[in-house]
Protein backbone atom coordinates (compact mmCIF):
# COMPACT_ATOMS: atom_id res chain seq x y z
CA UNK A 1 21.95 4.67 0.24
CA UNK A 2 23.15 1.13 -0.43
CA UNK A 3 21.61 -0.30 2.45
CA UNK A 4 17.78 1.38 1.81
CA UNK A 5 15.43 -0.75 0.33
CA UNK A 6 12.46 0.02 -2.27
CA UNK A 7 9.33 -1.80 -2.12
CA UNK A 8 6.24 -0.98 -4.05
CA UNK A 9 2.71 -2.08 -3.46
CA UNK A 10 1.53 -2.97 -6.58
CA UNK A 11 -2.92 -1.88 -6.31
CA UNK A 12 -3.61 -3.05 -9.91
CA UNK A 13 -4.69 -6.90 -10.31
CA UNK A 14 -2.79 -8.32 -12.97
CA UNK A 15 -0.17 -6.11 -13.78
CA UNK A 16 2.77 -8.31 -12.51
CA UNK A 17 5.12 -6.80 -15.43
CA UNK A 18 4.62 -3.47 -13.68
CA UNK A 19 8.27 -4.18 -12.11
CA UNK A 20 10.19 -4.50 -15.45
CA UNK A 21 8.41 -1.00 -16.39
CA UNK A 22 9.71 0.71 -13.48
CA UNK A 23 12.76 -1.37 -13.63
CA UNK A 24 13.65 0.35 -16.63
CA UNK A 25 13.89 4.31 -15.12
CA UNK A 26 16.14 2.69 -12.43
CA UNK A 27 20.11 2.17 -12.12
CA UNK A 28 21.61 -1.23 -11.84
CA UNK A 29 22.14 -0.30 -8.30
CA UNK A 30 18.85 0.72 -7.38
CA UNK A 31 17.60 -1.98 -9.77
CA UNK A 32 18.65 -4.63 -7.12
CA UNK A 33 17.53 -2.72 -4.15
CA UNK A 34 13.67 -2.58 -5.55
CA UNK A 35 10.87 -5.24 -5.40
CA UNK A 36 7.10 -4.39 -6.04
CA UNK A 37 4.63 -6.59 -3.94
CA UNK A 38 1.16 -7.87 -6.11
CA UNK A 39 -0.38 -9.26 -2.98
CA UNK A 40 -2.44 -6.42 -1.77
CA UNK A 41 -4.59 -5.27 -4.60
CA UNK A 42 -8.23 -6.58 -2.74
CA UNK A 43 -9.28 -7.40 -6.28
CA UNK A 44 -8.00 -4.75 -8.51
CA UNK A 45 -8.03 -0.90 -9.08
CA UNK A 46 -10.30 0.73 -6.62
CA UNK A 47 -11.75 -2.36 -5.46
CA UNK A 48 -12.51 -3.58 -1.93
CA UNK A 49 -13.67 -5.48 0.51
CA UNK A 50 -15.28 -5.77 4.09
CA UNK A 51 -11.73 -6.13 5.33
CA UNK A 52 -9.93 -3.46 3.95
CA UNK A 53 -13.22 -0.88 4.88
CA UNK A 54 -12.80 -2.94 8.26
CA UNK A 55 -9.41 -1.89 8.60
CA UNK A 56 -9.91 1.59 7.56
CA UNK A 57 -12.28 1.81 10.01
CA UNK A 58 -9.92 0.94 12.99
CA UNK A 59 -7.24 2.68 11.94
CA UNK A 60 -9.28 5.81 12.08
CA UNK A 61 -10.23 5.40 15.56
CA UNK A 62 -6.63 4.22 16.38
CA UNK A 63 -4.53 6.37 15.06
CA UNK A 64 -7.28 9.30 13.48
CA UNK A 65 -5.59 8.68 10.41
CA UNK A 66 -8.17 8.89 7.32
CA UNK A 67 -7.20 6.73 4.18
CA UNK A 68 -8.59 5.86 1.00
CA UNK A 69 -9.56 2.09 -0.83
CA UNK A 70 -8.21 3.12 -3.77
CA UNK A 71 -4.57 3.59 -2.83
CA UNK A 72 -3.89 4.22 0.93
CA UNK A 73 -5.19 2.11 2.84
CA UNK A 74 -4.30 -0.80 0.54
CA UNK A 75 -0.68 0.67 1.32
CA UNK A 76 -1.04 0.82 4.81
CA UNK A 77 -2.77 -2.55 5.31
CA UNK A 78 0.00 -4.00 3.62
CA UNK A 79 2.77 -2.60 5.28
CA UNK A 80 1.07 -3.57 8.66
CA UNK A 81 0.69 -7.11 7.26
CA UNK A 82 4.14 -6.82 6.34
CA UNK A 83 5.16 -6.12 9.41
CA UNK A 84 3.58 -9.30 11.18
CA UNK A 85 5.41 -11.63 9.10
CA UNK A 86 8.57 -10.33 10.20
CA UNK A 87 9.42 -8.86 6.08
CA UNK A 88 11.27 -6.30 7.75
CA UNK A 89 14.51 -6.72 9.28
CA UNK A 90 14.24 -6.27 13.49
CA UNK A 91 14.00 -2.48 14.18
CA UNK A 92 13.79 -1.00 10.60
CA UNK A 93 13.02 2.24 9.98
CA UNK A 94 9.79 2.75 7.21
CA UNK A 95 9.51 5.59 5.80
CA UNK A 96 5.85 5.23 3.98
CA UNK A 97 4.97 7.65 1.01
CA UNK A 98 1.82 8.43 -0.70
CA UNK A 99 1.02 11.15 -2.44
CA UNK A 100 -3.00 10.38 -3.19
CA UNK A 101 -5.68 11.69 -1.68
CA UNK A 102 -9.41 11.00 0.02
CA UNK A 103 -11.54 11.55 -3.12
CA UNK A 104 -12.04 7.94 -4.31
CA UNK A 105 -13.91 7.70 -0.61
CA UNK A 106 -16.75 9.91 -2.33
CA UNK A 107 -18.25 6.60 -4.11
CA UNK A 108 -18.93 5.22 -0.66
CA UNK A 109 -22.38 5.05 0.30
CA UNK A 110 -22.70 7.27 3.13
CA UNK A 111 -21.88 6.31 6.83
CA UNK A 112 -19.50 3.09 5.56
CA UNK A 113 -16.59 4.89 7.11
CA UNK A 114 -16.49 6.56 10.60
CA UNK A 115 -14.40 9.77 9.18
């Protein structure tokens, strides 16, 4: 659909030119309609922080919905952040896709999440 947008969250520090390699599977059409964001890697490939384990956290015990540091909840926090700065036009519809699972939670020491 013309008026659907693409954006990517890009969970690998330093791989800006990720964009031009996805570019490249794309039409000129859907080319235009696609943007990758690099601002929500919390340091790089299955890295994290207090805030993103913070946010995990909450979002568990709002919504019981159990994400990941490694993928998931680096998509989630970002689309919430996303969100709050108004990157979405007024009363978009998201659709929000990830097809990863819980095991990179497994290298948590025990107890650091509630789920």
């Amino acid at each position: 659909m013309p008026h659907q947008k693409i954006t990517g969250i890009n969970v690998l520090k330093g791989y800006e030119n990720i964009v031009n390699d996805i570019k490249v599977l794309l039409s000129n059409a859907e080319e235009k309609r696609f943007t990758i964001d690099n601002n929500y890697h919390f340091g790089g490939y299955a890295k994290h922080n207090e805030a993103l384990i913070s946010f995990m956290n909450n979002l568990w015990l709002q919504e019981q919905l159990p994400t990941d540091f490694v993928y998931t909840a680096k998509l989630f926090y970002a689309v919430k952040d996303m969100i709050a700065k108004n990157k979405f036009e007024a009363n978009a519809k998201l659709l929000i896709i990830h097809s990863g699972g819980l095991q990179g939670n497994l290298s948590l020491p025990n107890k650091t999440l509630l789920f």
